[in-house]
Protein backbone atom coordinates (compact mmCIF):
# COMPACT_ATOMS: atom_id res chain seq x y z
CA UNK A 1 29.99 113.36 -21.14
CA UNK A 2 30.73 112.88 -24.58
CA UNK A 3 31.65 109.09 -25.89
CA UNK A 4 29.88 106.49 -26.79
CA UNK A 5 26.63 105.39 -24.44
CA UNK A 6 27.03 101.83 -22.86
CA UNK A 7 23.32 100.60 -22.72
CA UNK A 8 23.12 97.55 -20.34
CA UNK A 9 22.18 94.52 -22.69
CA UNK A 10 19.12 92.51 -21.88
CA UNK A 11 20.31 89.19 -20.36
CA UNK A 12 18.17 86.24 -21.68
CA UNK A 13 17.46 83.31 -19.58
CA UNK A 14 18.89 79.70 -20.94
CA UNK A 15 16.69 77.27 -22.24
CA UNK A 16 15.29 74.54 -20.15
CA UNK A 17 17.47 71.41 -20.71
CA UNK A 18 16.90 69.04 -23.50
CA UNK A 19 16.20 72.03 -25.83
CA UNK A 20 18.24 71.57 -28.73
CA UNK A 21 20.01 74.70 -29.82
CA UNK A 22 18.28 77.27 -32.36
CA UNK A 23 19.57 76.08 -35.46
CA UNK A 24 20.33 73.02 -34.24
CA UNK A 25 17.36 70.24 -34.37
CA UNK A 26 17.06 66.74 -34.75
CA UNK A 27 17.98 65.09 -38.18
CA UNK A 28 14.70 65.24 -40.24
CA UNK A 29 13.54 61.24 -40.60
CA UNK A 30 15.20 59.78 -37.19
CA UNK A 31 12.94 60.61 -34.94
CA UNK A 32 13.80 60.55 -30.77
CA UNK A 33 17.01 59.36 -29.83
CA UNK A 34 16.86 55.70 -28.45
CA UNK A 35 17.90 55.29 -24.68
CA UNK A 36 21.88 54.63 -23.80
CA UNK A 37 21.65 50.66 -22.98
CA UNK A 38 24.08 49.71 -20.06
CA UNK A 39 27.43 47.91 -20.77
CA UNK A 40 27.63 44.00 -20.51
CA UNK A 41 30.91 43.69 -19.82
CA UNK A 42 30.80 44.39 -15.82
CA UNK A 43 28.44 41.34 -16.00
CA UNK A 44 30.66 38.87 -17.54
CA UNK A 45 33.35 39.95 -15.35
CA UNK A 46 31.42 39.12 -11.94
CA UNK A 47 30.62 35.95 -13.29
CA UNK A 48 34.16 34.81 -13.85
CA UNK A 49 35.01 36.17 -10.72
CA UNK A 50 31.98 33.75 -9.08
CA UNK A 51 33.48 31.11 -10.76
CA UNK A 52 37.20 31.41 -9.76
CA UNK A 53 36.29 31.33 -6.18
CA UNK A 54 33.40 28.40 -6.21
CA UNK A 55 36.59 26.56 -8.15
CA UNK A 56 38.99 27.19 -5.44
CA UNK A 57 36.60 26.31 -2.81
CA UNK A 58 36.00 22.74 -4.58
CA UNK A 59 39.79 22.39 -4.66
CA UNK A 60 40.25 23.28 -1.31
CA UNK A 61 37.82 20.49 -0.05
CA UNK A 62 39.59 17.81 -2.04
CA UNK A 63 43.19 18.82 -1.13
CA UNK A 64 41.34 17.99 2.96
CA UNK A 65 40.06 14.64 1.93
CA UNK A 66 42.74 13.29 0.41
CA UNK A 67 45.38 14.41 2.26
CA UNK A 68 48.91 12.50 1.14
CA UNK A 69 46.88 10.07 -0.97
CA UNK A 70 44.64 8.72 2.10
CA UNK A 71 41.02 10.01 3.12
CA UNK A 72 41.35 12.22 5.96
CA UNK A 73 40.15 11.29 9.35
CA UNK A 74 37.25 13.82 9.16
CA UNK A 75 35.69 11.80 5.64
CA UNK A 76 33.58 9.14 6.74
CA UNK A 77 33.82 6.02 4.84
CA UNK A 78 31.35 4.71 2.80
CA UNK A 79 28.97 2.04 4.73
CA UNK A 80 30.15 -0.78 2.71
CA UNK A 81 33.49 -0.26 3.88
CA UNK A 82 32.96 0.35 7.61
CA UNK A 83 31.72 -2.88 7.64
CA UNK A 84 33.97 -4.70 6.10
CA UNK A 85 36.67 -2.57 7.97
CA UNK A 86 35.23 -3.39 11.40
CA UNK A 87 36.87 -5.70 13.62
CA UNK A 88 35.13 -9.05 14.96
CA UNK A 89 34.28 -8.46 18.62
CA UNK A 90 36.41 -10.71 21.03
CA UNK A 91 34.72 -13.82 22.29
CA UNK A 92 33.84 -13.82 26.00
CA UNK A 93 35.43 -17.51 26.31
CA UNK A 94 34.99 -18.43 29.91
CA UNK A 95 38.51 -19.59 31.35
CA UNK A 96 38.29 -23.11 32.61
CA UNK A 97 38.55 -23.47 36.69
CA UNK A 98 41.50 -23.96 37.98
CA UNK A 99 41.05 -27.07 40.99
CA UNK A 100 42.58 -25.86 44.09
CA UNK A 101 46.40 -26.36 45.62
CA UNK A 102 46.69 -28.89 48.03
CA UNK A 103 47.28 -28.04 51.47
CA UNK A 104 50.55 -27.47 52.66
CA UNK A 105 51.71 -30.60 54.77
CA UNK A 106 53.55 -29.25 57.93
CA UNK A 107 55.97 -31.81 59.94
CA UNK A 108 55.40 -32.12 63.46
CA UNK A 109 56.83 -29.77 65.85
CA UNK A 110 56.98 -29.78 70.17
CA UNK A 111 58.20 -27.06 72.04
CA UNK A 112 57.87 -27.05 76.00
CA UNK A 113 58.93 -25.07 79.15
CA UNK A 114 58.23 -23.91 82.57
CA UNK A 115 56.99 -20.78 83.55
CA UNK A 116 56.46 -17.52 81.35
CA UNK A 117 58.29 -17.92 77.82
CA UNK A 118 58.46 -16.97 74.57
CA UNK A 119 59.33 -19.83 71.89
CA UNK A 120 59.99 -19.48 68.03
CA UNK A 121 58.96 -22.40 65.89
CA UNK A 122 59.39 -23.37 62.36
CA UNK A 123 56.28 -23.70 60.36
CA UNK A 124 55.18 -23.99 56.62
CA UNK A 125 53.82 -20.41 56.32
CA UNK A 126 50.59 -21.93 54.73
CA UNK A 127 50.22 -24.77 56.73
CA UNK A 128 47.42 -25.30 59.07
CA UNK A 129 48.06 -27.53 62.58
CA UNK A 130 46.14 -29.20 65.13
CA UNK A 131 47.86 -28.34 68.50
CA UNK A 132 47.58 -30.77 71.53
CA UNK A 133 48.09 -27.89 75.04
CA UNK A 134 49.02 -29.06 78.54
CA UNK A 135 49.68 -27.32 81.38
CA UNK A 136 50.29 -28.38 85.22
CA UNK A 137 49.78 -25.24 87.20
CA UNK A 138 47.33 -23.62 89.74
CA UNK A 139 47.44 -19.84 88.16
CA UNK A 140 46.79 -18.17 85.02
CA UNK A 141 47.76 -19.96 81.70
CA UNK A 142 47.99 -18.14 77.91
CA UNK A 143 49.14 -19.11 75.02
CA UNK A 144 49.74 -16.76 72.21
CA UNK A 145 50.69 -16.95 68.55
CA UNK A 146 52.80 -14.40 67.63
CA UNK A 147 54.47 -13.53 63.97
CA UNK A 148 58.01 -12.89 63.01
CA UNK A 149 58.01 -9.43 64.74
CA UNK A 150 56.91 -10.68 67.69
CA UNK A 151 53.46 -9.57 67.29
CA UNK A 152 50.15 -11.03 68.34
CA UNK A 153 48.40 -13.21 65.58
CA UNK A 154 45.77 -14.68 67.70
CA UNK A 155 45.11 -16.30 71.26
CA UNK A 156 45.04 -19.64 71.71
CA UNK A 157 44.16 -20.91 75.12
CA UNK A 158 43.70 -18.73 78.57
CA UNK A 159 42.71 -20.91 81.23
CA UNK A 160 43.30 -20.84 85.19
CA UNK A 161 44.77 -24.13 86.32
CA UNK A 162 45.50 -27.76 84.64
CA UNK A 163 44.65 -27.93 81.15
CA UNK A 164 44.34 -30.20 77.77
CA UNK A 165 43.15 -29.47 74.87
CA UNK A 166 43.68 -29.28 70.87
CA UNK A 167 43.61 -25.90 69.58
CA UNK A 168 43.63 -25.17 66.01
CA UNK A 169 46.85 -22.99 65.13
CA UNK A 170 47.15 -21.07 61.07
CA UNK A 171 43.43 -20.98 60.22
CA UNK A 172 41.11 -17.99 60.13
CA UNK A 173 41.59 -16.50 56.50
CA UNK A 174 44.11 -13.79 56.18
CA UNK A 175 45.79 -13.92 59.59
CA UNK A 176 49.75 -13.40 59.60
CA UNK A 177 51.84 -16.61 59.61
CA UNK A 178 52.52 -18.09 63.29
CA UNK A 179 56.47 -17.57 63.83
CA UNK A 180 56.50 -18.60 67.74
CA UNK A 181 54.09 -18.70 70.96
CA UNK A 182 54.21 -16.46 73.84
CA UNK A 183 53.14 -18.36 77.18
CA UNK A 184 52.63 -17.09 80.50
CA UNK A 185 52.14 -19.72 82.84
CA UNK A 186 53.66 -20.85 86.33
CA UNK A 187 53.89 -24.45 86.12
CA UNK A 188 55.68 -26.74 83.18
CA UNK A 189 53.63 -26.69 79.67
CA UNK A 190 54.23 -28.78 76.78
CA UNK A 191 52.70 -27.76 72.84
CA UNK A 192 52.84 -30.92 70.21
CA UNK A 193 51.72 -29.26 66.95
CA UNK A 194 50.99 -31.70 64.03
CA UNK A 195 48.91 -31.09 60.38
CA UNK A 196 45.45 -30.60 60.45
CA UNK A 197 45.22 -33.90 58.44
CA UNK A 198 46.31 -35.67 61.25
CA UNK A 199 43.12 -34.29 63.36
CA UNK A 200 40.50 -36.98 64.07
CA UNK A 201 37.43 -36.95 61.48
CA UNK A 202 34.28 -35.97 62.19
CA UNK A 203 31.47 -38.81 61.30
CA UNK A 204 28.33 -37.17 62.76
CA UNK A 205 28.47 -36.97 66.20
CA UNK A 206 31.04 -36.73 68.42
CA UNK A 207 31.50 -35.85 72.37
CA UNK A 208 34.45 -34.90 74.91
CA UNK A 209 35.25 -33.28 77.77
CA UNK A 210 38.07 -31.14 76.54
CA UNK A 211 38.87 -28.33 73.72
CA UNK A 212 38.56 -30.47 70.35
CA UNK A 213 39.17 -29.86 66.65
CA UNK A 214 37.79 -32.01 64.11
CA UNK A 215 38.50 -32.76 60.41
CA UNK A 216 34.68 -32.61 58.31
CA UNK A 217 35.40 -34.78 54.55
CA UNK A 218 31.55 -34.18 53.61
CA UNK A 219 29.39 -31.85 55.80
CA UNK A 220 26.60 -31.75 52.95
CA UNK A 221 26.45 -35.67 53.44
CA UNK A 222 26.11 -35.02 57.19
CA UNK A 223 23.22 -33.07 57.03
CA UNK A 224 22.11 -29.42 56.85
CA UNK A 225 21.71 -29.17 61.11
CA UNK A 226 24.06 -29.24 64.21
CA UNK A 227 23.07 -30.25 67.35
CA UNK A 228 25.22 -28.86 70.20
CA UNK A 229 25.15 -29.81 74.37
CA UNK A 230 27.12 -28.84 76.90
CA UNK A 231 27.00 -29.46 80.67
CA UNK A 232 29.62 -27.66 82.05
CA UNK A 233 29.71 -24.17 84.05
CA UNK A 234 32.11 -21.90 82.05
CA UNK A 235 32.67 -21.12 78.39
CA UNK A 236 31.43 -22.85 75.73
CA UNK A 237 32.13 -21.92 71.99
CA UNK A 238 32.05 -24.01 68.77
CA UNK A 239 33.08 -23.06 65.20
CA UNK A 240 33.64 -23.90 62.01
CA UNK A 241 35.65 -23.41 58.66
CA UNK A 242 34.70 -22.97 55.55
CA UNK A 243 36.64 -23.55 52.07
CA UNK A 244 38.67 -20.41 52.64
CA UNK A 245 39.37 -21.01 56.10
CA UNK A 246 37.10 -18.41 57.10
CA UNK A 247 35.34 -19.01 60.49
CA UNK A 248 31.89 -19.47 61.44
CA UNK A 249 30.35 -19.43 65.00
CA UNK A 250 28.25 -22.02 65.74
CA UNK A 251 27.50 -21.80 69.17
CA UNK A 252 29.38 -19.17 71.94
CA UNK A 253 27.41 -19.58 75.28
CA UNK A 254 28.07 -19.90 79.12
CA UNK A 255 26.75 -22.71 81.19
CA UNK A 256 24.76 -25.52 80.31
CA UNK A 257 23.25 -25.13 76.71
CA UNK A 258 21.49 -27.42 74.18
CA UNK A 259 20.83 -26.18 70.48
CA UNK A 260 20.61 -26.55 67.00
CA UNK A 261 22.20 -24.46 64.49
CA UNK A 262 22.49 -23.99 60.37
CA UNK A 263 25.19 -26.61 59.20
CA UNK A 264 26.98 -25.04 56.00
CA UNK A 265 27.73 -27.91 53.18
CA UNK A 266 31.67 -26.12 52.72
CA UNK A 267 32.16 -27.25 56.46
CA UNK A 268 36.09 -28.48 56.92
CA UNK A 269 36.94 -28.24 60.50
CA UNK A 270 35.34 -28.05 63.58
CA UNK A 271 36.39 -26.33 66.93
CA UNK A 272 35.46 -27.22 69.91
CA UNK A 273 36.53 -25.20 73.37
CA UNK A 274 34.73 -26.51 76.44
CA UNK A 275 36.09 -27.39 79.94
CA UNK A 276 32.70 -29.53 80.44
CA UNK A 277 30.85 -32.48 78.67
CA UNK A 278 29.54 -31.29 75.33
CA UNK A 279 28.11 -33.41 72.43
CA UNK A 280 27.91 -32.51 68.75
CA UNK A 281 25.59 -34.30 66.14
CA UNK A 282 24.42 -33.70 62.43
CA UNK A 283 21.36 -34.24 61.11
């Protein structure tokens, strides 16, 4: 074919890479180029940035302390000032004892019948009596304090036949006030109910025949024992009262008996209930 021949040119490979192009060399007199050195800017820029936010966290902290112009609950004070801030602790000043009411003084009061009855009285509410019991009868006699409603407060005297005695009527500590008496009885009865003050006192020894209550003005002075007889064949039950009108047995036996028992120094009054001799004696 005629024309002009197309020889495939010889393809050289290129130079490795840092070769400087023929022709093309380093200045003469400069020698290697120095290394690129990093920019110092990004630096300066991440410490302000540091320094904005270590700023706002100090701010922060103060706006929390002193909140509205006053240091915030969760500040603690220096130690001068909780001190001085502290309240004085309250002085444990022992109130003085107050010296105990007097007694109520209850005015006399009989009621009587015949047969089974129930009888309201009229008595100081914190009044204590002495009440003098008799009964003429051959059956079953009771006497029973009841309160307003009519319901049982405490049992006074249950005997068979003729009796007199002096029961004690308003003590025990905490008992309802007596409103009236419920008797059940077949023959004529008679209740005289006066204050406990009017009860005879008891000096030491005493003796009877009969239920008895005493008034005690200084058991301590009487002695720290209680000497108790009793001849007769039924019941036979002594107690006292204390300050609060709280009862103590002494003695609750059947038959004859003869015994000593503790005698506590806050002694008031004495009961006695006994249908046979008995004696009583401190010591």
């Amino acid at each position: 074919m005629g024309g002009p021949s197309y020889r495939s040119a010889v393809t050289q490979p290129p130079p490795p890479p840092g070769t400087p192009a023929p022709g093309y060399g380093p200045p003469p007199g400069y020698g290697p180029v120095p290394p690129k050195q990093p920019p110092v800017w990004p630096w300066l820029v991440g410490a302000a940035a540091v320094f904005v936010v270590v700023l706002c966290l100090v701010a922060g902290g103060l706006v929390l302390v002193f909140r509205d112009g006053r240091p915030s609950a969760t500040a603690p004070a220096p130690a001068s000032d909780r001190w001085e801030s502290a309240e004085p602790m309250p002085r444990m000043t022992p109130e003085p004892s107050l010296p105990e009411p007097p007694r109520v003084i209850g005015r006399d009061v009989t009621v009587s019948g015949r047969g089974n009855k129930t009888v309201e009285v009229a008595l100081e509410p914190d009044a204590a009596y002495v009440a003098t019991i008799t009964h003429d009868g051959t059956s079953n006699f009771m006497v029973e304090g009841v309160d307003a409603a009519g319901r049982s407060v405490d049992l006074i005297v249950n005997a068979i036949g003729d009796y007199a005695g002096d029961r004690p009527v308003g003590l025990g500590g905490g008992r309802r006030p007596t409103a009236g008496f419920k008797v059940r009885a077949t023959g004529t009865w008679k209740i005289v109910l006066r204050d406990l003050s009017k009860a005879p006192a008891f000096t030491g020894e005493a003796s009877g025949r009969k239920p008895a209550v005493f008034r005690v003005t200084d058991a301590e002075a009487l002695g720290r024992q209680i000497t108790a007889t009793h001849s007769g064949r039924d019941n036979f039950v002594v107690r006292g009262y204390g300050d609060d009108d709280r009862p103590g047995l002494f003695v609750n036996e059947i038959g004859r008996y003869r015994g000593k028992q503790p005698f506590p120094a806050d002694t008031q009054v004495i009961e006695v209930d006994a249908q046979g001799g008995w004696t009583l004696q401190a010591a």
